[in-house]
PDB file of N, CA and C in Angstrom:
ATOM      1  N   UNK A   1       5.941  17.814 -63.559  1.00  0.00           N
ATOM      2  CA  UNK A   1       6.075  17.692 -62.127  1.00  0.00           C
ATOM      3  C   UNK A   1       5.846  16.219 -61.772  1.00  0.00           C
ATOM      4  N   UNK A   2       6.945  15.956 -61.154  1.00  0.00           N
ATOM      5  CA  UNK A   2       6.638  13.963 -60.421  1.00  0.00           C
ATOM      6  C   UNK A   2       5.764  14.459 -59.191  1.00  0.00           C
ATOM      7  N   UNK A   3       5.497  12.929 -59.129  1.00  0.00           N
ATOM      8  CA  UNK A   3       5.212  12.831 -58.018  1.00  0.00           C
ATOM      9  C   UNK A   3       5.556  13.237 -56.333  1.00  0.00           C
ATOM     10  N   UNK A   4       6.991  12.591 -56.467  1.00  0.00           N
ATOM     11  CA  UNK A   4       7.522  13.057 -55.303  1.00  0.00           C
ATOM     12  C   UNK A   4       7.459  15.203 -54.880  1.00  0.00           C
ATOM     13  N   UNK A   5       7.539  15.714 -56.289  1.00  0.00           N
ATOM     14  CA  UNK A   5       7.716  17.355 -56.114  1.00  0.00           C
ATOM     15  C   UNK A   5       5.769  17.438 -55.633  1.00  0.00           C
ATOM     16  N   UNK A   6       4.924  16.550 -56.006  1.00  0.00           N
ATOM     17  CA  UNK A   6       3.344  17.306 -55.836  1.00  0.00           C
ATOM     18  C   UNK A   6       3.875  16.593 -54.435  1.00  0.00           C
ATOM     19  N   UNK A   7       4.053  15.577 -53.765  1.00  0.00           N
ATOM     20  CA  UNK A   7       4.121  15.558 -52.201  1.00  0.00           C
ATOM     21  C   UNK A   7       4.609  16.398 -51.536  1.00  0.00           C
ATOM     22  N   UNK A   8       5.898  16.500 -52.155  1.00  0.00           N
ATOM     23  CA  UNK A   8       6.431  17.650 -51.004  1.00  0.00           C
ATOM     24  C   UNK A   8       5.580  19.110 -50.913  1.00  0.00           C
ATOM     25  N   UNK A   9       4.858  19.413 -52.033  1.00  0.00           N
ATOM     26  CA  UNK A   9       4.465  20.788 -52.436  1.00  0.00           C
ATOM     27  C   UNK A   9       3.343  20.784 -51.027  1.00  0.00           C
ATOM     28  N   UNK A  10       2.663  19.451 -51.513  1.00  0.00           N
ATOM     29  CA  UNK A  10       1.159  19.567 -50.699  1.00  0.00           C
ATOM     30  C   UNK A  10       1.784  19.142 -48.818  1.00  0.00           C
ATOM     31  N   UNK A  11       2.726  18.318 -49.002  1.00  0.00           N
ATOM     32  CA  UNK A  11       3.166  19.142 -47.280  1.00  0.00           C
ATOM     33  C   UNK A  11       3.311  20.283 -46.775  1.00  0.00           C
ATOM     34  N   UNK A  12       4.134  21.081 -48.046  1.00  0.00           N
ATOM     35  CA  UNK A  12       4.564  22.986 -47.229  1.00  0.00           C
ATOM     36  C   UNK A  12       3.257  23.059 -47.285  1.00  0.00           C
ATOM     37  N   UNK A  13       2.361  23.095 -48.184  1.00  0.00           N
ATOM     38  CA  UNK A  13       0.807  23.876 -47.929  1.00  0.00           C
ATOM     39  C   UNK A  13       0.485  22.904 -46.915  1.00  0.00           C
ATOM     40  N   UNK A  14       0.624  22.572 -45.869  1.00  0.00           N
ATOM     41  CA  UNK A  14      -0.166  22.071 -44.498  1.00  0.00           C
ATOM     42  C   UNK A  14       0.612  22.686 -43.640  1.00  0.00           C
ATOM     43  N   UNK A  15       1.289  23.456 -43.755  1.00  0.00           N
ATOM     44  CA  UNK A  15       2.350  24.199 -42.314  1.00  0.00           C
ATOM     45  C   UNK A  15       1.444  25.697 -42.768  1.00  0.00           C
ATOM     46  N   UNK A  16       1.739  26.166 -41.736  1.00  0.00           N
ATOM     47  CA  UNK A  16       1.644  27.385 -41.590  1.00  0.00           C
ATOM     48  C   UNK A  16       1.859  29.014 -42.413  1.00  0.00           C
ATOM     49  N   UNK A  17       3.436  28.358 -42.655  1.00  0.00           N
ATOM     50  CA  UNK A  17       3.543  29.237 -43.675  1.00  0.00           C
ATOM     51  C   UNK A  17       2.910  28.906 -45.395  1.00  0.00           C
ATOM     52  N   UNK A  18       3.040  27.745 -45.266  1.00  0.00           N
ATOM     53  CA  UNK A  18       2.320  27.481 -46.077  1.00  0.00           C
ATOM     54  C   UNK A  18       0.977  27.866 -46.568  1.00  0.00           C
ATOM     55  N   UNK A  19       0.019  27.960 -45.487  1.00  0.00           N
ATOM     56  CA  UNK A  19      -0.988  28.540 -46.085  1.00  0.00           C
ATOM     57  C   UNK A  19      -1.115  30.180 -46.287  1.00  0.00           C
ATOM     58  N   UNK A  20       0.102  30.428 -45.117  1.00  0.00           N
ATOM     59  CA  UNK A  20      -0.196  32.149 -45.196  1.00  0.00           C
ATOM     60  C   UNK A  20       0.552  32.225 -47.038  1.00  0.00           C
ATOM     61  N   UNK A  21       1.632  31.568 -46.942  1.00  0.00           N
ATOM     62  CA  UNK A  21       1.644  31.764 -48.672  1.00  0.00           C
ATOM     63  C   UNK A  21       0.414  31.947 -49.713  1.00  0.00           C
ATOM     64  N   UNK A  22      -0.075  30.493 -49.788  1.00  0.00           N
ATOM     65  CA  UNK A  22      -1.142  30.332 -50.578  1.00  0.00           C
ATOM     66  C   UNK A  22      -2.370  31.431 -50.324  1.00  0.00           C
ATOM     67  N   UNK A  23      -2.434  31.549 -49.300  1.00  0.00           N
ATOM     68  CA  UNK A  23      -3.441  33.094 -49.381  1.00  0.00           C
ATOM     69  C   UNK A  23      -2.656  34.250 -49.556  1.00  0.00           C
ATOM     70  N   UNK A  24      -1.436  34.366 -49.546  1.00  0.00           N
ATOM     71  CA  UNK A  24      -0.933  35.839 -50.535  1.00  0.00           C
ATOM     72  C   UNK A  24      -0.842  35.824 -51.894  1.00  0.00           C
ATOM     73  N   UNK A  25      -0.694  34.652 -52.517  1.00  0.00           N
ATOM     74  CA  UNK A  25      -1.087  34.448 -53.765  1.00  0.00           C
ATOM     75  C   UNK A  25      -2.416  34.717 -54.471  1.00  0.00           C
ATOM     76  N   UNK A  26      -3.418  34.405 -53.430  1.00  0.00           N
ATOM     77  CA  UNK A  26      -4.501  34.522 -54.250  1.00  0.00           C
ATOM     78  C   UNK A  26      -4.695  35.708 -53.950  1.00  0.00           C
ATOM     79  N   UNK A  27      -4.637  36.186 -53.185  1.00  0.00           N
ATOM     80  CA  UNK A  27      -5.017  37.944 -53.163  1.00  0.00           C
ATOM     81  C   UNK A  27      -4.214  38.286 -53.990  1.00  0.00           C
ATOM     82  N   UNK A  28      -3.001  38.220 -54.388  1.00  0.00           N
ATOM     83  CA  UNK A  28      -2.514  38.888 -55.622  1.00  0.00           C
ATOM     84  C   UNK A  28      -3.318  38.506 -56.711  1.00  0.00           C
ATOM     85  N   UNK A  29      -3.414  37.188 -57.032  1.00  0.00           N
ATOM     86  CA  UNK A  29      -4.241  36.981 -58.142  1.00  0.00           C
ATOM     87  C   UNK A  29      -5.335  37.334 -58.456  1.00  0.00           C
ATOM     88  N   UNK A  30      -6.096  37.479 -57.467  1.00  0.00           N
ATOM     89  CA  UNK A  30      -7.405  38.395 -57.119  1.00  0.00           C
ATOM     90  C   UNK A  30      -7.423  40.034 -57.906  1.00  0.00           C
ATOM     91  N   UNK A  31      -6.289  40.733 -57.625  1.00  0.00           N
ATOM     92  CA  UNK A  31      -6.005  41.718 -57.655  1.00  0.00           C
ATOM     93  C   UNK A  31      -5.685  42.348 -59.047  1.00  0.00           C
ATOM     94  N   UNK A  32      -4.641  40.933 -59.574  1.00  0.00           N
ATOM     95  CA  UNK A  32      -4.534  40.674 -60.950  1.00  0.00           C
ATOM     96  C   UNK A  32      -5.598  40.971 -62.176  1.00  0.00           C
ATOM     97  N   UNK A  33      -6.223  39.889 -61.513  1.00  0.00           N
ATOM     98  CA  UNK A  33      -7.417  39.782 -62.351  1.00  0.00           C
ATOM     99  C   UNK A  33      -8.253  40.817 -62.646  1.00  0.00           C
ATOM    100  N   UNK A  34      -8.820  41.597 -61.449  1.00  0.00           N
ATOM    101  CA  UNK A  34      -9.254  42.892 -61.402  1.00  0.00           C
ATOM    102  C   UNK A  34      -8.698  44.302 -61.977  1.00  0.00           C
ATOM    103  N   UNK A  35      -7.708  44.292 -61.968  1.00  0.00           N
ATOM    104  CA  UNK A  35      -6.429  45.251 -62.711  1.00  0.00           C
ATOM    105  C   UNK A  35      -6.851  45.475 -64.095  1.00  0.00           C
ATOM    106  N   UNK A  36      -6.538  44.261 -64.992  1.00  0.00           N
ATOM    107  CA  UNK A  36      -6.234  44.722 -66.219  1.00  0.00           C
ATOM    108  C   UNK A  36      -7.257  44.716 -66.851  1.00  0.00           C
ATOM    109  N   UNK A  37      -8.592  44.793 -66.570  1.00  0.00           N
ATOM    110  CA  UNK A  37      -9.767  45.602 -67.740  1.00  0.00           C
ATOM    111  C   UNK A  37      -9.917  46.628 -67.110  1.00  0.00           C
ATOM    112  N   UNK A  38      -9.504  47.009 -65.919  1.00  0.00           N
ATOM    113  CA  UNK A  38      -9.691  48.333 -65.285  1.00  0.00           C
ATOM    114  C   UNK A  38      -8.416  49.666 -66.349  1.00  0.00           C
ATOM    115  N   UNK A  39      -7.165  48.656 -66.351  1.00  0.00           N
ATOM    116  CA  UNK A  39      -6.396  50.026 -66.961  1.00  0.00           C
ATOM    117  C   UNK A  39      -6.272  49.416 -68.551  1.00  0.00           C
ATOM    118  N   UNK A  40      -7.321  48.444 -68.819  1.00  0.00           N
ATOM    119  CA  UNK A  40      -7.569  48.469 -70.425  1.00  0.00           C
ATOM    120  C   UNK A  40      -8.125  49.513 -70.859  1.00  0.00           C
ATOM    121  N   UNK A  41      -9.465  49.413 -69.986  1.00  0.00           N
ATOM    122  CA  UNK A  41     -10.956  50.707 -69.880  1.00  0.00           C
ATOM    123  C   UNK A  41      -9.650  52.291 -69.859  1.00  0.00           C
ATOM    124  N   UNK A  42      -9.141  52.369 -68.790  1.00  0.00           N
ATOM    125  CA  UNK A  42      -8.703  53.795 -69.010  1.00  0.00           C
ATOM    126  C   UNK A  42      -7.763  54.093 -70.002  1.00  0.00           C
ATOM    127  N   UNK A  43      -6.744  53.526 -70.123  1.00  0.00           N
ATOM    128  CA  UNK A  43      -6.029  53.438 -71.450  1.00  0.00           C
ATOM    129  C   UNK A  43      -6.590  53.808 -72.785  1.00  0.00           C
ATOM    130  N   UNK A  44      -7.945  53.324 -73.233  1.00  0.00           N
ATOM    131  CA  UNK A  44      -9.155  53.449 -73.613  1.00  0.00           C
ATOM    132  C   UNK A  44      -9.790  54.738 -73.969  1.00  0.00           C
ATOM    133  N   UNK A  45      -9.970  54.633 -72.764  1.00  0.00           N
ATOM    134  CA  UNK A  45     -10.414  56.289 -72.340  1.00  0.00           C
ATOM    135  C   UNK A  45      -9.489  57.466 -72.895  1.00  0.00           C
ATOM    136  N   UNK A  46      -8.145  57.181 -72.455  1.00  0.00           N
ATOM    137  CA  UNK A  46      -7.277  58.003 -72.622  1.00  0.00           C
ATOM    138  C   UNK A  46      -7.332  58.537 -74.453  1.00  0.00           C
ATOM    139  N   UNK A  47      -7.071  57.359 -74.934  1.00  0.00           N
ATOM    140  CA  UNK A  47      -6.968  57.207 -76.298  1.00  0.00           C
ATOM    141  C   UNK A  47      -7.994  57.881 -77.216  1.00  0.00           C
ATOM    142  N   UNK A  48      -9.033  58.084 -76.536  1.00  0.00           N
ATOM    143  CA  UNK A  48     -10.626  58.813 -77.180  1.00  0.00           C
ATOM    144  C   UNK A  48     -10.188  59.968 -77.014  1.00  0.00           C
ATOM    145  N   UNK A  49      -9.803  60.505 -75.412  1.00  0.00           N
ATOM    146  CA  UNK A  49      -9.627  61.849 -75.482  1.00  0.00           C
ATOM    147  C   UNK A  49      -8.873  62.184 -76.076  1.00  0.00           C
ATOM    148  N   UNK A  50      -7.571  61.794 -76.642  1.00  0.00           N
ATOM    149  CA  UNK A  50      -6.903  62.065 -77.545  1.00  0.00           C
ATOM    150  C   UNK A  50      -7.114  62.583 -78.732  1.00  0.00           C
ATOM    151  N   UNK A  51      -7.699  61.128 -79.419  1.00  0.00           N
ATOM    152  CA  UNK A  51      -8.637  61.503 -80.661  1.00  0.00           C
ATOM    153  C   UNK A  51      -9.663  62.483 -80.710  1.00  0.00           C
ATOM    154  N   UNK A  52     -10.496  62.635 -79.898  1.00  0.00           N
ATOM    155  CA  UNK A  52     -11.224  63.679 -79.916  1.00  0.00           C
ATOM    156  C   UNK A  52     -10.781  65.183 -79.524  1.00  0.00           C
ATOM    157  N   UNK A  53      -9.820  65.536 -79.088  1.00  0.00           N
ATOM    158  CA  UNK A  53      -8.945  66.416 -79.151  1.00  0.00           C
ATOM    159  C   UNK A  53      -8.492  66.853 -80.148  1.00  0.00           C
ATOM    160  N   UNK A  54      -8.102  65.280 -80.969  1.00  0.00           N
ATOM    161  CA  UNK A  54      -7.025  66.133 -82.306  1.00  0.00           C
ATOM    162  C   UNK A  54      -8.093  66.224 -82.979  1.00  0.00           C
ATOM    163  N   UNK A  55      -9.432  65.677 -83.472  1.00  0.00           N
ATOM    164  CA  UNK A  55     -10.500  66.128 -84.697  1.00  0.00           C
ATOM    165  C   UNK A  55     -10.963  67.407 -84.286  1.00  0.00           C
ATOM    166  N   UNK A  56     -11.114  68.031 -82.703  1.00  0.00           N
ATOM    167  CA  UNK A  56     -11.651  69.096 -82.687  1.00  0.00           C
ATOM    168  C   UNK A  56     -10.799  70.424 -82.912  1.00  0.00           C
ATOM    169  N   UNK A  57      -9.389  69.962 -82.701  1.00  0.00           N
ATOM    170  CA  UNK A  57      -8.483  71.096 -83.150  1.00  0.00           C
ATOM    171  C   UNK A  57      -8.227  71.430 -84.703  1.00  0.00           C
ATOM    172  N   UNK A  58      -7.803  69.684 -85.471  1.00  0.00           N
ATOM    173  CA  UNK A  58      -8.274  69.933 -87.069  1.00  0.00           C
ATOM    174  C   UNK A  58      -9.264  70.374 -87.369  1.00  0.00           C
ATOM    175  N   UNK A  59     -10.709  71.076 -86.772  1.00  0.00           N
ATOM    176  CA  UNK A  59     -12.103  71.056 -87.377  1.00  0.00           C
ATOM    177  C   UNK A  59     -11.621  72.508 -87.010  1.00  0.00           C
ATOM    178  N   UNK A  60     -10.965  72.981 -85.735  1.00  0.00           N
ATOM    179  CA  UNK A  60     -10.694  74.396 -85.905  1.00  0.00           C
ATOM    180  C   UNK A  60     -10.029  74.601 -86.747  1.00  0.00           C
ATOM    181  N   UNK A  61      -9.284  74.200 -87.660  1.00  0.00           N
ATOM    182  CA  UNK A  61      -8.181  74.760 -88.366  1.00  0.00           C
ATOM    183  C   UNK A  61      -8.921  75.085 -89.480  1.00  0.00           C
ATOM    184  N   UNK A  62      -9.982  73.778 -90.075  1.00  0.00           N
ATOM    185  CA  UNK A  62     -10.447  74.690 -90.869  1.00  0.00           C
ATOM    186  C   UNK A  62     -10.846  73.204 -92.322  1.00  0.00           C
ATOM    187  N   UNK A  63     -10.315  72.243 -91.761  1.00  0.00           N
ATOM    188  CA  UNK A  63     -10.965  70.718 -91.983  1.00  0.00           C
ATOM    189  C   UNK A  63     -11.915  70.142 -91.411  1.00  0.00           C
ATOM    190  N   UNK A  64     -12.871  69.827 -91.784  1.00  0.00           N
ATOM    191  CA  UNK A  64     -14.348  69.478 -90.956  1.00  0.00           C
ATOM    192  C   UNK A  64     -14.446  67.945 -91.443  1.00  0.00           C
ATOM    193  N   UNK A  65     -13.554  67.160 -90.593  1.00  0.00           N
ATOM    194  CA  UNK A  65     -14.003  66.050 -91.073  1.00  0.00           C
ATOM    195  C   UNK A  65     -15.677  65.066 -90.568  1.00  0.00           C
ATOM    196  N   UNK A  66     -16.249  65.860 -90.046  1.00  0.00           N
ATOM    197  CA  UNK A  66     -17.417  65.547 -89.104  1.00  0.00           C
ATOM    198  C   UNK A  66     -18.511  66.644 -89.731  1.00  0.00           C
ATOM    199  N   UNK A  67     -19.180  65.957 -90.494  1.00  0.00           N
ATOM    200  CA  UNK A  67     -20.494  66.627 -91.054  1.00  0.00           C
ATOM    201  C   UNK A  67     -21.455  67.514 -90.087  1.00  0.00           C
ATOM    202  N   UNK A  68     -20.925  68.537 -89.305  1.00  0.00           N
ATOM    203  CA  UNK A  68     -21.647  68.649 -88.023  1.00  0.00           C
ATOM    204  C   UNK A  68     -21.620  70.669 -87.957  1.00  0.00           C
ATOM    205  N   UNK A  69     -22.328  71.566 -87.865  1.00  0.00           N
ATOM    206  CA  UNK A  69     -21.624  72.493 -87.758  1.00  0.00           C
ATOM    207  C   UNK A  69     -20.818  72.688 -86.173  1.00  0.00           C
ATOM    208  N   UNK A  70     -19.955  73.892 -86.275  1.00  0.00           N
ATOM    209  CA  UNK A  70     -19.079  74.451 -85.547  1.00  0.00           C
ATOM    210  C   UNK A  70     -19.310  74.513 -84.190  1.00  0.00           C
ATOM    211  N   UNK A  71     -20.656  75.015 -83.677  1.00  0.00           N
ATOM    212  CA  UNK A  71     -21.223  75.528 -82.870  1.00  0.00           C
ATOM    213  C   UNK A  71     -21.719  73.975 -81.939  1.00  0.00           C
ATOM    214  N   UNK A  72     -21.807  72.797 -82.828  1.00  0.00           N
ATOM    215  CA  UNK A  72     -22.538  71.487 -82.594  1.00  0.00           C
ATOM    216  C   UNK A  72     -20.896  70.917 -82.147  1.00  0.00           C
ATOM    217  N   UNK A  73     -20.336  70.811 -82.872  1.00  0.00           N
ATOM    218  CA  UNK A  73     -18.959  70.337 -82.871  1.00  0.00           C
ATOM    219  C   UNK A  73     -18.415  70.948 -81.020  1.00  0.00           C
ATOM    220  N   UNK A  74     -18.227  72.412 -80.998  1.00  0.00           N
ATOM    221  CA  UNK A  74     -18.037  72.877 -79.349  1.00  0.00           C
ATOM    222  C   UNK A  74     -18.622  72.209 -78.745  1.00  0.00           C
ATOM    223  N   UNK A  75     -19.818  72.019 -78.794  1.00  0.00           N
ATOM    224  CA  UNK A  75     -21.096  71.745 -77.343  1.00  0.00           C
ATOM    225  C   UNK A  75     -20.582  70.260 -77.198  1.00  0.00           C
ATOM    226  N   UNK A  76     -21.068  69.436 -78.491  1.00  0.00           N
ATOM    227  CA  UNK A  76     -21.310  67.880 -78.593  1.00  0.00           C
ATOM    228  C   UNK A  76     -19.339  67.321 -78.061  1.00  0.00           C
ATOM    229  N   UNK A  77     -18.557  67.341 -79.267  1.00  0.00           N
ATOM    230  CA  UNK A  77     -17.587  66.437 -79.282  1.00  0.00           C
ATOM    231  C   UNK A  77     -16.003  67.237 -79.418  1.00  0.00           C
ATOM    232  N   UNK A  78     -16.484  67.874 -78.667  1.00  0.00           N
ATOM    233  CA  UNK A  78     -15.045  69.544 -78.503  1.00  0.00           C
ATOM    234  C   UNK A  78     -14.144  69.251 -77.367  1.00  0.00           C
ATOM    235  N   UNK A  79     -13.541  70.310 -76.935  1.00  0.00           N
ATOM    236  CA  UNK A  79     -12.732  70.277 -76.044  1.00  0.00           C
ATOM    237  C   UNK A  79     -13.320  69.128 -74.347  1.00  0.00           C
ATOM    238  N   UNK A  80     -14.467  69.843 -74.016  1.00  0.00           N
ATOM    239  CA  UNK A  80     -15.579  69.075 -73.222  1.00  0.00           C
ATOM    240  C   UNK A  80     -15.285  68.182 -73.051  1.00  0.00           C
ATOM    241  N   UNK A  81     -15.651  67.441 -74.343  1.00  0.00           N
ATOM    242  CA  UNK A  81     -15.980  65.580 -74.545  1.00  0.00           C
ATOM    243  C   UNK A  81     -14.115  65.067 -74.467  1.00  0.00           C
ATOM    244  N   UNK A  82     -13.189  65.947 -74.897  1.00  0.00           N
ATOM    245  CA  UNK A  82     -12.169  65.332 -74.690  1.00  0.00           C
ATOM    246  C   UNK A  82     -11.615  65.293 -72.895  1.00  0.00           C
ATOM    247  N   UNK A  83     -11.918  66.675 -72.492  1.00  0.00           N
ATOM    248  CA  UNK A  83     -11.592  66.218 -71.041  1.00  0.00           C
ATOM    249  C   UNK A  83     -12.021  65.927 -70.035  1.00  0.00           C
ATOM    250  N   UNK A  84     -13.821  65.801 -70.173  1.00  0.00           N
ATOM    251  CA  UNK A  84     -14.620  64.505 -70.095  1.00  0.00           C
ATOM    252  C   UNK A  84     -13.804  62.701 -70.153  1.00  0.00           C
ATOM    253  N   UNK A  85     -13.805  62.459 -70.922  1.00  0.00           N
ATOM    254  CA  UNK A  85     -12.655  61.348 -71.030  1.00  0.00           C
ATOM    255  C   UNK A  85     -11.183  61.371 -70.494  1.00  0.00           C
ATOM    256  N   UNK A  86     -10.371  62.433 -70.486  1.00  0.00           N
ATOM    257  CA  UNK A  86      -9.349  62.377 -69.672  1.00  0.00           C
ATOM    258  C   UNK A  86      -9.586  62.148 -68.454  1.00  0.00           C
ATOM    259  N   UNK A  87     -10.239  62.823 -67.307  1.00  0.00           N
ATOM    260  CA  UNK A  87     -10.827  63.113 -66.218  1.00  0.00           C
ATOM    261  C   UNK A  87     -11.092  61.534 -66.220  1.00  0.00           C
ATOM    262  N   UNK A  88     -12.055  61.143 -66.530  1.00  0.00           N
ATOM    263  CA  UNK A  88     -12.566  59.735 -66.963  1.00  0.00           C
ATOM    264  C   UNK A  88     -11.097  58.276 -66.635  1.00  0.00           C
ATOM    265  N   UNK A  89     -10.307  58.716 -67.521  1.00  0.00           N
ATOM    266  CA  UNK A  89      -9.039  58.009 -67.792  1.00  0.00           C
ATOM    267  C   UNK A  89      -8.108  57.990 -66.500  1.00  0.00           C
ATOM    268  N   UNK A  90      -8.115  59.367 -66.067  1.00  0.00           N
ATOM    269  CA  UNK A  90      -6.887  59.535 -64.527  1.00  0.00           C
ATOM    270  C   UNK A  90      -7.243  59.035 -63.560  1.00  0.00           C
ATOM    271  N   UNK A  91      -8.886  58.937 -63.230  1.00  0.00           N
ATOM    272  CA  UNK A  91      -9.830  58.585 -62.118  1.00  0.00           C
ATOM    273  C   UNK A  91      -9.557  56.700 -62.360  1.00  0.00           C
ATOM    274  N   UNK A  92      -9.965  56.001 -63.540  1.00  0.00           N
ATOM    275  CA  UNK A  92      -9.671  54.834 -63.769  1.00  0.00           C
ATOM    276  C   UNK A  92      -8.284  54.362 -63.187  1.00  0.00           C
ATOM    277  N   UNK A  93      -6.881  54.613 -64.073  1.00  0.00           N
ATOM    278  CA  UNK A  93      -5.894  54.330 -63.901  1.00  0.00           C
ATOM    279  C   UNK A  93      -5.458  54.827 -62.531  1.00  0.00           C
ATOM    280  N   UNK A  94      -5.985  55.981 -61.853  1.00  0.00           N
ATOM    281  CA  UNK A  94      -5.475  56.225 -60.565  1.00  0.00           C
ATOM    282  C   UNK A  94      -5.812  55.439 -59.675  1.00  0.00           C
ATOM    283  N   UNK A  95      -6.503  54.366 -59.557  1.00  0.00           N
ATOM    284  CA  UNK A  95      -7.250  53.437 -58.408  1.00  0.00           C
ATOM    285  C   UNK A  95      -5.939  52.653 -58.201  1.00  0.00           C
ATOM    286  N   UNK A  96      -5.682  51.846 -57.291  1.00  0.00           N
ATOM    287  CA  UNK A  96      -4.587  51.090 -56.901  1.00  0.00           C
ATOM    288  C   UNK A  96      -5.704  49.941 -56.010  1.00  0.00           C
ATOM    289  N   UNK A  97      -6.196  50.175 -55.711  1.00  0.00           N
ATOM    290  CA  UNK A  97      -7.492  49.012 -54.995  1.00  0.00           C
ATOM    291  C   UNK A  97      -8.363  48.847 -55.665  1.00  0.00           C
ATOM    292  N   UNK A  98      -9.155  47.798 -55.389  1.00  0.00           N
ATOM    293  CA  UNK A  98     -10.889  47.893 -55.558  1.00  0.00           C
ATOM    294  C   UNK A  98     -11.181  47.731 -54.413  1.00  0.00           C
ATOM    295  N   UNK A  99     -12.087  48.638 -54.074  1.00  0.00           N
ATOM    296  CA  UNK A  99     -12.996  48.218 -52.675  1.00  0.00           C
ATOM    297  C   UNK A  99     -13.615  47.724 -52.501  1.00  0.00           C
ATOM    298  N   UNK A 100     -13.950  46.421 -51.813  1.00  0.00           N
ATOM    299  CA  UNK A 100     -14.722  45.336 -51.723  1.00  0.00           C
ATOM    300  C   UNK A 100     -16.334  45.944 -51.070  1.00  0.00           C
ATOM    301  N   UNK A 101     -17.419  45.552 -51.243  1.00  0.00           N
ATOM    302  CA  UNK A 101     -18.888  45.511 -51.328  1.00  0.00           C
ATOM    303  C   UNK A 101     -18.768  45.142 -49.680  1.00  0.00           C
TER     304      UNK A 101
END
């Protein structure tokens, strides 16, 4: 960027629209920023319940890859714990805001 393009730039930002620009930017960027560990985290989430879904259905079948009995396996890391984490995951990724303090 020359010179002459940073002058002209820093004139539009002294008009009006200019600044209403520059503050829609940063609220997007704001927004940005906030976004993506939010639908990292649920994505995340999602991905556990998954996994923990498919070990508790293989452990029904009759593969125990989890040193745990049957009865421990239901309560602890079973169906529960998987839609525990889904629930978890839809609530995350469903936000479209953050609500400010």
């Amino acid at each position: 960027m020359n010179r002459m393009e940073r002058r002209r730039r820093r004139a539009a930002a002294r008009t009006p629209e200019g600044r209403a620009a520059r503050e829609r930017q940063k609220q997007v960027n704001r927004q940005l920023r906030l976004w993506t560990p939010r639908r990292v985290a649920g994505w995340m989430s999602a991905a556990v319940a998954i996994v923990v879904a498919a070990v508790h259905w293989v452990a029904h079948i009759g593969y125990r890859p989890i040193p745990l009995s049957m009865g421990a396996q239901d309560l602890l890391i079973g169906y529960p714990a998987a839609a525990l984490f889904g629930v978890v995951a839809v609530v995350v990724l469903g936000q479209t805001t953050v609500k400010r303090r």
